[in-house]
C-alpha atoms as a PDB file:
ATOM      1  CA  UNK A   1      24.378  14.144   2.949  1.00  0.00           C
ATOM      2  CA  UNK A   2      22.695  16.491   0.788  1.00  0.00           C
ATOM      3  CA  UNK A   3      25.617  16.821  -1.646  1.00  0.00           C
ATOM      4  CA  UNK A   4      25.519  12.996  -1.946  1.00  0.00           C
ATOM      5  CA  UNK A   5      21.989  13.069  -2.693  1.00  0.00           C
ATOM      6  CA  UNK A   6      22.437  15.824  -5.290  1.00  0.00           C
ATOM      7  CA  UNK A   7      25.362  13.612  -6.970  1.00  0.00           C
ATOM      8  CA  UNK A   8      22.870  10.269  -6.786  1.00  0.00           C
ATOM      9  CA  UNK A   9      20.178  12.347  -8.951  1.00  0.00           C
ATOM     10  CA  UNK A  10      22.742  13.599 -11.224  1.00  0.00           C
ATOM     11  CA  UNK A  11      24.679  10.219 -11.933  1.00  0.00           C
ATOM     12  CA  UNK A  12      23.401   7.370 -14.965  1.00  0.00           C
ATOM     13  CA  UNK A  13      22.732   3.711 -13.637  1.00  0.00           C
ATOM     14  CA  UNK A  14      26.114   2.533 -13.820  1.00  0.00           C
ATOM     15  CA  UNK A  15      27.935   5.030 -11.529  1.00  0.00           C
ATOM     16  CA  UNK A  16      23.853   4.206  -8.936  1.00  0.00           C
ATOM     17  CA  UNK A  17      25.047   0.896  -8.648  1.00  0.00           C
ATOM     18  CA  UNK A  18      28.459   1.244  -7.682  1.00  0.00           C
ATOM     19  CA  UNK A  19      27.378   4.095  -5.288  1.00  0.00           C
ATOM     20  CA  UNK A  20      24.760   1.140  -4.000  1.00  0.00           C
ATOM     21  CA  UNK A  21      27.707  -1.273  -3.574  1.00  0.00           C
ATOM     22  CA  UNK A  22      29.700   1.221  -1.866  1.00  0.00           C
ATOM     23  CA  UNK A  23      27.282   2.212   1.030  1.00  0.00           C
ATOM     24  CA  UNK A  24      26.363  -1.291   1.372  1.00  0.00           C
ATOM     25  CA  UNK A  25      22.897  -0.424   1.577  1.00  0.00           C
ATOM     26  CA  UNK A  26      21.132  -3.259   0.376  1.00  0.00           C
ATOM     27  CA  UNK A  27      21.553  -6.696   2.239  1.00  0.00           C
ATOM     28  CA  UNK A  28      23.084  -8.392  -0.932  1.00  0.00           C
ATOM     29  CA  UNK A  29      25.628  -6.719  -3.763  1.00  0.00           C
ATOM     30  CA  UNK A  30      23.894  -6.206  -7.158  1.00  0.00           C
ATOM     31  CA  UNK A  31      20.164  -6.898  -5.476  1.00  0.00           C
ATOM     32  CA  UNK A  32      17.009  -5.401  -4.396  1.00  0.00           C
ATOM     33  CA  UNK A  33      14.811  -7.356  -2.205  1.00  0.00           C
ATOM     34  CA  UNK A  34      11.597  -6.481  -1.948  1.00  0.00           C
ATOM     35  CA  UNK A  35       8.959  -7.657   0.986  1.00  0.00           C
ATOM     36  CA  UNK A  36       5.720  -7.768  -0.378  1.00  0.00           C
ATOM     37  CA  UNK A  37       2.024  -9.388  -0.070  1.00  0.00           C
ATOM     38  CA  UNK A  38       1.999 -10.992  -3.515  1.00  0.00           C
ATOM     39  CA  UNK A  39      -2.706 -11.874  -2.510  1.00  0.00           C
ATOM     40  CA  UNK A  40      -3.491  -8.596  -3.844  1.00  0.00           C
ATOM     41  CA  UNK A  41      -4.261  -6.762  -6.897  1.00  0.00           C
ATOM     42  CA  UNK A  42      -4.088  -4.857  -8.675  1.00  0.00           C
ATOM     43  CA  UNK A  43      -0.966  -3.389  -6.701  1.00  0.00           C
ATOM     44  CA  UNK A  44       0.808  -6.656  -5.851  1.00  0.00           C
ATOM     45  CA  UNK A  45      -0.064 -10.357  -6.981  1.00  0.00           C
ATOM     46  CA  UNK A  46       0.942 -13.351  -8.793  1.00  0.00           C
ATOM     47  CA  UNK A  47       0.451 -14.120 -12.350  1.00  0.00           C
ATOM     48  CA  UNK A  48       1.780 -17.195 -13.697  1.00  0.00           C
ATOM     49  CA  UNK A  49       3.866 -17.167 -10.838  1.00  0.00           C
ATOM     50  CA  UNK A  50       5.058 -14.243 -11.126  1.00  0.00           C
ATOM     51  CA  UNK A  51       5.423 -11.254  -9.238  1.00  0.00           C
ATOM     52  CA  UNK A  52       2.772  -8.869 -10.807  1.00  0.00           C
ATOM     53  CA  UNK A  53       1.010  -4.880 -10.162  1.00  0.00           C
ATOM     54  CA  UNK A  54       1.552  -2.042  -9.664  1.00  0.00           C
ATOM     55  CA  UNK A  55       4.209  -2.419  -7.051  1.00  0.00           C
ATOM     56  CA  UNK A  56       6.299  -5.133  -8.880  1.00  0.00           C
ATOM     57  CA  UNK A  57       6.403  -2.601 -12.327  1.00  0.00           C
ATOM     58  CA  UNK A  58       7.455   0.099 -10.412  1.00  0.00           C
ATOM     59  CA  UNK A  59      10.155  -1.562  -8.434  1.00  0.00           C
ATOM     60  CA  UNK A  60      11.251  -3.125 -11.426  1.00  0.00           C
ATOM     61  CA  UNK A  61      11.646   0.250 -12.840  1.00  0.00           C
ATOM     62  CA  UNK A  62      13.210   1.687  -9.506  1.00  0.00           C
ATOM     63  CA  UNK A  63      15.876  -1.205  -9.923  1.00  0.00           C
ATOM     64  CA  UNK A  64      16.647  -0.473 -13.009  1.00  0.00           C
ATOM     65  CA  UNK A  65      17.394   2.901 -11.913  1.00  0.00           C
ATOM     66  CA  UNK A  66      19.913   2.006  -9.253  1.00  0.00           C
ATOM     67  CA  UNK A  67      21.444  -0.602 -11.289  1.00  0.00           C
ATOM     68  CA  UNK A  68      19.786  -3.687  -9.079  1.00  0.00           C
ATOM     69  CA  UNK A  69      18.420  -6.706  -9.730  1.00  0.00           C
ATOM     70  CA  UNK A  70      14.660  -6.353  -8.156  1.00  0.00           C
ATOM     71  CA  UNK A  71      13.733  -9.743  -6.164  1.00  0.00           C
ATOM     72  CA  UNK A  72      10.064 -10.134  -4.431  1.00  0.00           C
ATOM     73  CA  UNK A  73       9.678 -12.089  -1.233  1.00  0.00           C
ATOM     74  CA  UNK A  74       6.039 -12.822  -0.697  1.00  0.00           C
ATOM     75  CA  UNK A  75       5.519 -12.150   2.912  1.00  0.00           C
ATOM     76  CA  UNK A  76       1.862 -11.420   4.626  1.00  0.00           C
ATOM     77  CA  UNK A  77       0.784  -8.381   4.752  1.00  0.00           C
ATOM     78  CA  UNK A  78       0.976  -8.009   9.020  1.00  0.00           C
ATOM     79  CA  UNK A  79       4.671  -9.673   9.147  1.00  0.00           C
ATOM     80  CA  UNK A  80       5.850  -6.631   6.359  1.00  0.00           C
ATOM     81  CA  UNK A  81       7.092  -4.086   8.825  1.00  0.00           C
ATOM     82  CA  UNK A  82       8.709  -6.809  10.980  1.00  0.00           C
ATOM     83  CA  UNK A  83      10.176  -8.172   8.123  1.00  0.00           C
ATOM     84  CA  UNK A  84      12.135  -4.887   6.925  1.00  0.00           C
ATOM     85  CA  UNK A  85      12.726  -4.298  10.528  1.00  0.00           C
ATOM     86  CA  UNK A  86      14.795  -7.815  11.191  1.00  0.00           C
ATOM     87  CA  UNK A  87      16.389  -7.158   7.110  1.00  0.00           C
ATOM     88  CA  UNK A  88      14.555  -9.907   5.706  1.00  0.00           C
ATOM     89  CA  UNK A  89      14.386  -7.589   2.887  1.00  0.00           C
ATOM     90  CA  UNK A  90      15.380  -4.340   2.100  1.00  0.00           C
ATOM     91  CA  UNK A  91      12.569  -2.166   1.467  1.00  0.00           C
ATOM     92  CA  UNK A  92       8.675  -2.936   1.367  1.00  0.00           C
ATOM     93  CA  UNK A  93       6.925  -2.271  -1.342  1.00  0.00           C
ATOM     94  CA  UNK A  94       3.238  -3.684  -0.683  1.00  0.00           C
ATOM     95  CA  UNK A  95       0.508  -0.993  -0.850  1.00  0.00           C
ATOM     96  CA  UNK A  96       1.451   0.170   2.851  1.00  0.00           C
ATOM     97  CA  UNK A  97      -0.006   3.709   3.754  1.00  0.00           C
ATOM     98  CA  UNK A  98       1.521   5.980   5.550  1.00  0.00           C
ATOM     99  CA  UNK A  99       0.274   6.658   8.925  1.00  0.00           C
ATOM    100  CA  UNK A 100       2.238   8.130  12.086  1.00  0.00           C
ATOM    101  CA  UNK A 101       1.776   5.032  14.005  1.00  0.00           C
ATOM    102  CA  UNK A 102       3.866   3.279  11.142  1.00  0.00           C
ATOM    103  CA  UNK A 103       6.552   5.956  10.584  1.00  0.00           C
ATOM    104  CA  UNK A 104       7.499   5.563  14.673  1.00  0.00           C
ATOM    105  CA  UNK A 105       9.119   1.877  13.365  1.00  0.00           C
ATOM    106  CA  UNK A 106       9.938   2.675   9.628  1.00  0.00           C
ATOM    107  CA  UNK A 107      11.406   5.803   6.980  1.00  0.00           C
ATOM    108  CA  UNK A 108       8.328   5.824   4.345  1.00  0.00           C
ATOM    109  CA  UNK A 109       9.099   7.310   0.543  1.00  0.00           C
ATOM    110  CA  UNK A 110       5.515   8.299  -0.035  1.00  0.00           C
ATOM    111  CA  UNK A 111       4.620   7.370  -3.761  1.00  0.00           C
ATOM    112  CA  UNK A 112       1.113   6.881  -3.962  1.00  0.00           C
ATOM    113  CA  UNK A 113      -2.204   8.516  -3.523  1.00  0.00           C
ATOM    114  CA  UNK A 114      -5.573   6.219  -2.622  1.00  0.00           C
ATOM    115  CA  UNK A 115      -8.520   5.645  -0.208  1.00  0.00           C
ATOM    116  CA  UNK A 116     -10.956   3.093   0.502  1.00  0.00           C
ATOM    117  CA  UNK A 117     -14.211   2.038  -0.736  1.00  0.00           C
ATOM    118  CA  UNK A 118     -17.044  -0.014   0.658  1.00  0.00           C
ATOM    119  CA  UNK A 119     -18.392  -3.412  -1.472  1.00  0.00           C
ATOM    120  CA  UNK A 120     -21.309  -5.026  -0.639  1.00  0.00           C
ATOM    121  CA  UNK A 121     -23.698  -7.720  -2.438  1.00  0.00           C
ATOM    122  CA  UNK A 122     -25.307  -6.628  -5.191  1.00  0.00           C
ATOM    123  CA  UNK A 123     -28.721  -8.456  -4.439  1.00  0.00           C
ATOM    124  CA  UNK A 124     -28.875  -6.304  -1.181  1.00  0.00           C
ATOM    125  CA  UNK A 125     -30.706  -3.334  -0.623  1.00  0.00           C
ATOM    126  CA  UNK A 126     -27.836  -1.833   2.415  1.00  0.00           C
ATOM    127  CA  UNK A 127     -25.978   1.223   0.207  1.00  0.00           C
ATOM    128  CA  UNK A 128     -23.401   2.552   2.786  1.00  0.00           C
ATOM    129  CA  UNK A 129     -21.387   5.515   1.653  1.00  0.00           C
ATOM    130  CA  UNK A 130     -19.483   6.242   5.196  1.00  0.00           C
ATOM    131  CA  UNK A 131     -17.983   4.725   7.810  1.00  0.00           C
ATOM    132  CA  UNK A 132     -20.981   6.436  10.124  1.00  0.00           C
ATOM    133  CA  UNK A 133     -23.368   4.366   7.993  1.00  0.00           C
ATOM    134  CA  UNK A 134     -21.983   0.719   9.232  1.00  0.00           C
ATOM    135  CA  UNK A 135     -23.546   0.481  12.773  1.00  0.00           C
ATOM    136  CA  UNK A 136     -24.417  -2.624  13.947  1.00  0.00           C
ATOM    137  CA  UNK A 137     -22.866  -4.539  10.811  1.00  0.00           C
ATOM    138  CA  UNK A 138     -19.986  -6.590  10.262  1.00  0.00           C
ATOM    139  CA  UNK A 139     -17.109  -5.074   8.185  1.00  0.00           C
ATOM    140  CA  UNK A 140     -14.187  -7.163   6.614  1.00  0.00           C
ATOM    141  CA  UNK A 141     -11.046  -6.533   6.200  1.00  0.00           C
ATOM    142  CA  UNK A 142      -7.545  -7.612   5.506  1.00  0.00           C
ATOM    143  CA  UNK A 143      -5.542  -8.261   8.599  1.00  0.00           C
ATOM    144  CA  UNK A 144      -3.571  -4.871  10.028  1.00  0.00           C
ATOM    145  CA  UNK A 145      -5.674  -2.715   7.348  1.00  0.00           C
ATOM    146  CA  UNK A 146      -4.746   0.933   8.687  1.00  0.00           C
ATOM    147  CA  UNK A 147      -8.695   1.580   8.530  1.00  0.00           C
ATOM    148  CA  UNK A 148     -10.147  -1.314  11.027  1.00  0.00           C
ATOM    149  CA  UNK A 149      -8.686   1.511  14.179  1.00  0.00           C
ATOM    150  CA  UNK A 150     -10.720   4.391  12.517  1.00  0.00           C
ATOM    151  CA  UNK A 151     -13.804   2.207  12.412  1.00  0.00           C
ATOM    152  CA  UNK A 152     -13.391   1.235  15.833  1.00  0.00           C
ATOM    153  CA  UNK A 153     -13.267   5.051  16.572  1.00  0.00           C
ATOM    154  CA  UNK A 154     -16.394   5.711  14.714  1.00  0.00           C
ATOM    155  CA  UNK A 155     -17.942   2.862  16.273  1.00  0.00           C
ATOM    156  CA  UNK A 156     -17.118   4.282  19.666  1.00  0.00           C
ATOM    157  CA  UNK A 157     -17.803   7.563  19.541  1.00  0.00           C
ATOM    158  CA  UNK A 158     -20.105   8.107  16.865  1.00  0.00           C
ATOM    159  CA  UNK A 159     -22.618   4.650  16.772  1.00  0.00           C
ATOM    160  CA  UNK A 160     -22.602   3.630  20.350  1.00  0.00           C
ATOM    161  CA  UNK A 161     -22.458   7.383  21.560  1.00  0.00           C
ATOM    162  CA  UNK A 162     -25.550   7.910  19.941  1.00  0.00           C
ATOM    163  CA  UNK A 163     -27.303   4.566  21.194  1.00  0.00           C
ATOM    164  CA  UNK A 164     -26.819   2.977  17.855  1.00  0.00           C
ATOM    165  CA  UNK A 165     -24.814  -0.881  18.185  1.00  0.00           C
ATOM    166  CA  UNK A 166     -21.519  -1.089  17.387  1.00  0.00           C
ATOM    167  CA  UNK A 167     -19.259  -1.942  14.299  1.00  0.00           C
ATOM    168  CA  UNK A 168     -18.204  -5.458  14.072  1.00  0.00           C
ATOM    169  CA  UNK A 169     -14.688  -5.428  12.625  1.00  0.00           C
ATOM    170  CA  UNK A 170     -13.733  -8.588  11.180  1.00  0.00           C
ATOM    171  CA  UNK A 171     -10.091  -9.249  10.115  1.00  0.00           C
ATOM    172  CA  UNK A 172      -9.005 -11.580   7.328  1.00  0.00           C
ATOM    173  CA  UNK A 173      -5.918 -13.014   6.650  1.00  0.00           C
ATOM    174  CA  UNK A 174      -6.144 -11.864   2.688  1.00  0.00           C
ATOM    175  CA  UNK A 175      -7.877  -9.342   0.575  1.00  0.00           C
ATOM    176  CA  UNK A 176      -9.608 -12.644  -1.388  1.00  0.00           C
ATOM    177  CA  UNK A 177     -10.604 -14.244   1.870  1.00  0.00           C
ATOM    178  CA  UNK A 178     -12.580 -10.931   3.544  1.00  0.00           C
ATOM    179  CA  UNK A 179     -14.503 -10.909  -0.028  1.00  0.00           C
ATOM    180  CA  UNK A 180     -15.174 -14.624  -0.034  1.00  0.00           C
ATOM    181  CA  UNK A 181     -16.939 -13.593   3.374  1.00  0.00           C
ATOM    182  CA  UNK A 182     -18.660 -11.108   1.761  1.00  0.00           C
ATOM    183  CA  UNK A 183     -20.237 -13.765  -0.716  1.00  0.00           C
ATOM    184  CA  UNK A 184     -20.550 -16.102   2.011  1.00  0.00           C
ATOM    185  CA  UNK A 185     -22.513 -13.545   4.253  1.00  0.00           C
ATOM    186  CA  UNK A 186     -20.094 -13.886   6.761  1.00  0.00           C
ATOM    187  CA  UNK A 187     -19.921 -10.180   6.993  1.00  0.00           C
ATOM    188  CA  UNK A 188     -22.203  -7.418   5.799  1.00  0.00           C
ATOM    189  CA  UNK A 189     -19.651  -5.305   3.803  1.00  0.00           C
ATOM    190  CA  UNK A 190     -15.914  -5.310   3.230  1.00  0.00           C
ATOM    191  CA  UNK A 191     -14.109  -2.209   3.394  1.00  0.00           C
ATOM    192  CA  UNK A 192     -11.053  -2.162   0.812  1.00  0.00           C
ATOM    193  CA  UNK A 193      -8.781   0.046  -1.112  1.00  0.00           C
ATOM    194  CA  UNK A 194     -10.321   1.763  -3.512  1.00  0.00           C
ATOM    195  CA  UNK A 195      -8.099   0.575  -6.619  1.00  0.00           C
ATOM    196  CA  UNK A 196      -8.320  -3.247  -4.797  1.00  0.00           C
ATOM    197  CA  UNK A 197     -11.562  -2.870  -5.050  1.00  0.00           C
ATOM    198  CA  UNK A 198     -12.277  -2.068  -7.929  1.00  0.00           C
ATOM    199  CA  UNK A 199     -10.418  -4.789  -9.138  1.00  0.00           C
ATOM    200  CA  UNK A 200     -12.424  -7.262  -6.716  1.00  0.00           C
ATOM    201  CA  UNK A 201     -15.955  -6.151  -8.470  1.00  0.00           C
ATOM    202  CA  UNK A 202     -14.662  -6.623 -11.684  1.00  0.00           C
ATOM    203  CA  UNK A 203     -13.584 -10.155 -11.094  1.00  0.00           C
ATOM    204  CA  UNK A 204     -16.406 -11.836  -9.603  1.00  0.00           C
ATOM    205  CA  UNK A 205     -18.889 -10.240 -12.445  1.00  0.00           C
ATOM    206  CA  UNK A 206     -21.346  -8.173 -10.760  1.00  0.00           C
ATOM    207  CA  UNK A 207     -22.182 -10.555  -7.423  1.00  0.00           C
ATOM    208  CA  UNK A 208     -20.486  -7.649  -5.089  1.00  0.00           C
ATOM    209  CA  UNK A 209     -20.950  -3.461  -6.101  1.00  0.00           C
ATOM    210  CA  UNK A 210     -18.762  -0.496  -4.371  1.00  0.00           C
ATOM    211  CA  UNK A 211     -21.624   0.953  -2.695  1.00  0.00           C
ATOM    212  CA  UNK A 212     -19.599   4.442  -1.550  1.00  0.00           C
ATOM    213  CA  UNK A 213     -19.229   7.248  -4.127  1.00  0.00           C
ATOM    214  CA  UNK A 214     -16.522   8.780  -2.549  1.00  0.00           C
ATOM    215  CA  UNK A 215     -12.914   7.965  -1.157  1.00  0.00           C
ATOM    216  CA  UNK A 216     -12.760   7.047   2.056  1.00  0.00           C
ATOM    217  CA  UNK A 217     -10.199   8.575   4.458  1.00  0.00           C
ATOM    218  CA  UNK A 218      -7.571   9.319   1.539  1.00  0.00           C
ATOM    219  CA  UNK A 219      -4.382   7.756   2.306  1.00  0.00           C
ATOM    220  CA  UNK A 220      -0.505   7.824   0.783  1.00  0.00           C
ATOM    221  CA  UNK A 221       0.749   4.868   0.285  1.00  0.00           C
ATOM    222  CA  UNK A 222       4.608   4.660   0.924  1.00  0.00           C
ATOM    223  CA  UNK A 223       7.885   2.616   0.273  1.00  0.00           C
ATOM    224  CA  UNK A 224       9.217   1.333   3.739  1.00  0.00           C
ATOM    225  CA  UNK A 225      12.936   0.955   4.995  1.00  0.00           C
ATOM    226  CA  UNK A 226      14.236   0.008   8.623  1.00  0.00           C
ATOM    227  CA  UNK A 227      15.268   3.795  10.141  1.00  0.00           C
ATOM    228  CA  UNK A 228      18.738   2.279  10.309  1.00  0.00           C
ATOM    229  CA  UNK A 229      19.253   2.398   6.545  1.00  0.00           C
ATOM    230  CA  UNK A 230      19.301   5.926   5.385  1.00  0.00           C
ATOM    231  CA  UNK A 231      21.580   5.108   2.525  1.00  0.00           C
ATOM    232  CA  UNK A 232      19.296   3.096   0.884  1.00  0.00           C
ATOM    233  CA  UNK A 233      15.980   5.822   1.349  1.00  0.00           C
ATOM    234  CA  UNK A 234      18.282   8.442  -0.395  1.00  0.00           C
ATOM    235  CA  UNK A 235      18.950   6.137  -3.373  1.00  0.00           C
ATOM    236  CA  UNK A 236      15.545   5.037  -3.561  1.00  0.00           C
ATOM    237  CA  UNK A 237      14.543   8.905  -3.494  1.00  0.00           C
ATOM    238  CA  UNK A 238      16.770   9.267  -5.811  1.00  0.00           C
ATOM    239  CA  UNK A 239      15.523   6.811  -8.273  1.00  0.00           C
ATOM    240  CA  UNK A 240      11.608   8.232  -8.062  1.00  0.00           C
ATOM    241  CA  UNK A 241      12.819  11.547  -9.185  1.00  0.00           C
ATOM    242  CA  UNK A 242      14.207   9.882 -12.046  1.00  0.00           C
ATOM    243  CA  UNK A 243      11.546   7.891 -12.877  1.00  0.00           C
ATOM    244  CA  UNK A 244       8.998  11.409 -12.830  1.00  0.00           C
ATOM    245  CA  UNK A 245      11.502  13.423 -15.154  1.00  0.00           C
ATOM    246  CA  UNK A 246      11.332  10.343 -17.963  1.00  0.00           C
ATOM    247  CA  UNK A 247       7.544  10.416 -17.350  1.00  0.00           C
ATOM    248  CA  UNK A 248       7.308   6.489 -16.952  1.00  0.00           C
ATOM    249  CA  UNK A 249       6.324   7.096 -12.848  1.00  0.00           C
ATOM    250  CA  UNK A 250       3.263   9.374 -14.641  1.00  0.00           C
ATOM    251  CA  UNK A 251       2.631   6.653 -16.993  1.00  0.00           C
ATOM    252  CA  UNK A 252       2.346   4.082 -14.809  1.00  0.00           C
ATOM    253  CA  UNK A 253       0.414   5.844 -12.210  1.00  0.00           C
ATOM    254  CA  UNK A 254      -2.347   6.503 -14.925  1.00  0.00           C
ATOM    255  CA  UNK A 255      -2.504   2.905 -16.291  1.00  0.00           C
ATOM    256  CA  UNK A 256      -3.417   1.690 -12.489  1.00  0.00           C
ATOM    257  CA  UNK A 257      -5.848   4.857 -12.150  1.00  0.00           C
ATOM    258  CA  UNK A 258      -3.897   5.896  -9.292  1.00  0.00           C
ATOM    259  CA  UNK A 259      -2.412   9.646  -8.317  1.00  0.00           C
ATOM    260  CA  UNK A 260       0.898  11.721  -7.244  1.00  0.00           C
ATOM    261  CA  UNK A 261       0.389  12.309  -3.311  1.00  0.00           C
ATOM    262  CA  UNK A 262       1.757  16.042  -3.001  1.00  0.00           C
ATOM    263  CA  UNK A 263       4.216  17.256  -0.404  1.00  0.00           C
ATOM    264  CA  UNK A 264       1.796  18.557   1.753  1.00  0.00           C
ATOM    265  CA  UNK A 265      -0.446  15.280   1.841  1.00  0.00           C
ATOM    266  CA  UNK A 266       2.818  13.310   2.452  1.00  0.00           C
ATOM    267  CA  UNK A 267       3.705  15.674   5.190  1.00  0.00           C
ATOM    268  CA  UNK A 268       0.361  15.235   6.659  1.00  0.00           C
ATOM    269  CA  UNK A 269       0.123  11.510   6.551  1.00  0.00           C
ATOM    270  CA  UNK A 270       3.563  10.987   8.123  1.00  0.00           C
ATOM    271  CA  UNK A 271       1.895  13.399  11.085  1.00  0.00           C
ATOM    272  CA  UNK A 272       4.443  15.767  10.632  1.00  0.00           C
END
């Protein structure tokens, strides 16, 4: 395996693709398909119906590296795993960290570094900066967000340990919909990734702030694949180390204010 790998790195896009069609790894010749939750930027969204973010440019760029066509297949964000799992699609590529509950059902290719941040209302005077300041209020999020089982942690053993009441978690189908609670006062505070975030407070003009300073419980975000499909990991491994020597992975990365996860964090966040 590792001399195959070596000769993937080594080989131009031409001589990818017909490795790709050899190995069968991808469910059709000549194509990528990619599962993702087009309801949230800046990593994955549409734009005059089209497939838009962070996610879409860089698997547009990984295609182009293996000599396949990239297609997206808009898929919520709690069906994604399920979805690479039954080959739906071949790989997901939706802002999905990395956790060692995750890696039991897929292979990740860890290619981003985040966190989350807390937004609240501007108009109101509660400031939380941790997850040990949101006792007794109700948090939104998006549905299967790997944070909403750390709250319930905190909420457990730090709020309700202490006599304080507990966290009220409050999933949301979409990103949009948790912050549309948020205006509504449906909830008290949304916790969201920090670069969706961002994004979010910049688009409804100042009605919602990020209130923490700090990222919360830093996270690598990852490219999935179903474990029975190492052929296509190694290719898509491949591909990323192509795409840091020509410097358009670095370019990219720093246009979305996003960062290189090292080995070690990968490592870590895989629970290895």
């Amino acid at each position: 395996a590792a001399h195959i790998l070596a000769f993937a790195i080594t080989l131009a896009c031409g001589a990818s693709q017909a490795l790709a069609t050899e190995n069968a790894s991808t469910l059709k010749q000549g194509e990528l398909s990619v599962g993702s939750d087009l309801t949230y930027p800046p990593y994955t969204y549409l734009e005059e119906k089209q497939p838009a973010g962070f996610d879409p440019e860089f698997m547009q760029l990984m295609g182009k590296q293996l000599g396949l066509q990239t297609r997206f297949l808009d898929t919520r964000f709690a069906n994604l795993i399920q979805g690479v799992n039954t080959r739906r699609f071949d790989v997901v590529a939706s802002a999905l960290y990395v956790t060692p509950e995750r890696a039991k059902q897929v292979d990740f290719l860890g290619y981003l570094k985040t966190g989350s941040s807390l937004i609240v209302r501007s108009a109101d005077s509660f400031k939380p900066q941790q997850p040990e300041d949101l006792c007794g209020k109700r948090v939104g999020s998006i549905k299967g967000a790997s944070w909403v089982p750390k709250l319930n942690k905190v909420s457990a053993e730090y709020c309700v340990a202490a006599g304080k009441p507990a966290i009220q978690s409050r999933e949301f189908p979409t990103s949009p919909e948790a912050a549309q609670a948020l205006l509504a006062q449906a909830v008290d505070v949304q916790m969201e990734d920090a670069a969706v975030a961002k994004i979010t407070a910049e688009k409804l003009q100042g009605k919602i702030v990020i209130s923490s300073t700090e990222l919360i419980y830093p996270v690598v975000v990852g490219l999935a694949v179903s474990k029975g499909n190492p052929a296509l990991l190694q290719e898509l491994t491949g591909a990323l180390g192509r795409l840091k020597e020509d410097g358009s992975y670095g370019q990219l990365l720093a246009r979305y204010n996003l960062g290189e996860p090292s080995a070690q964090e990968v490592s870590a966040a895989l629970g290895n």
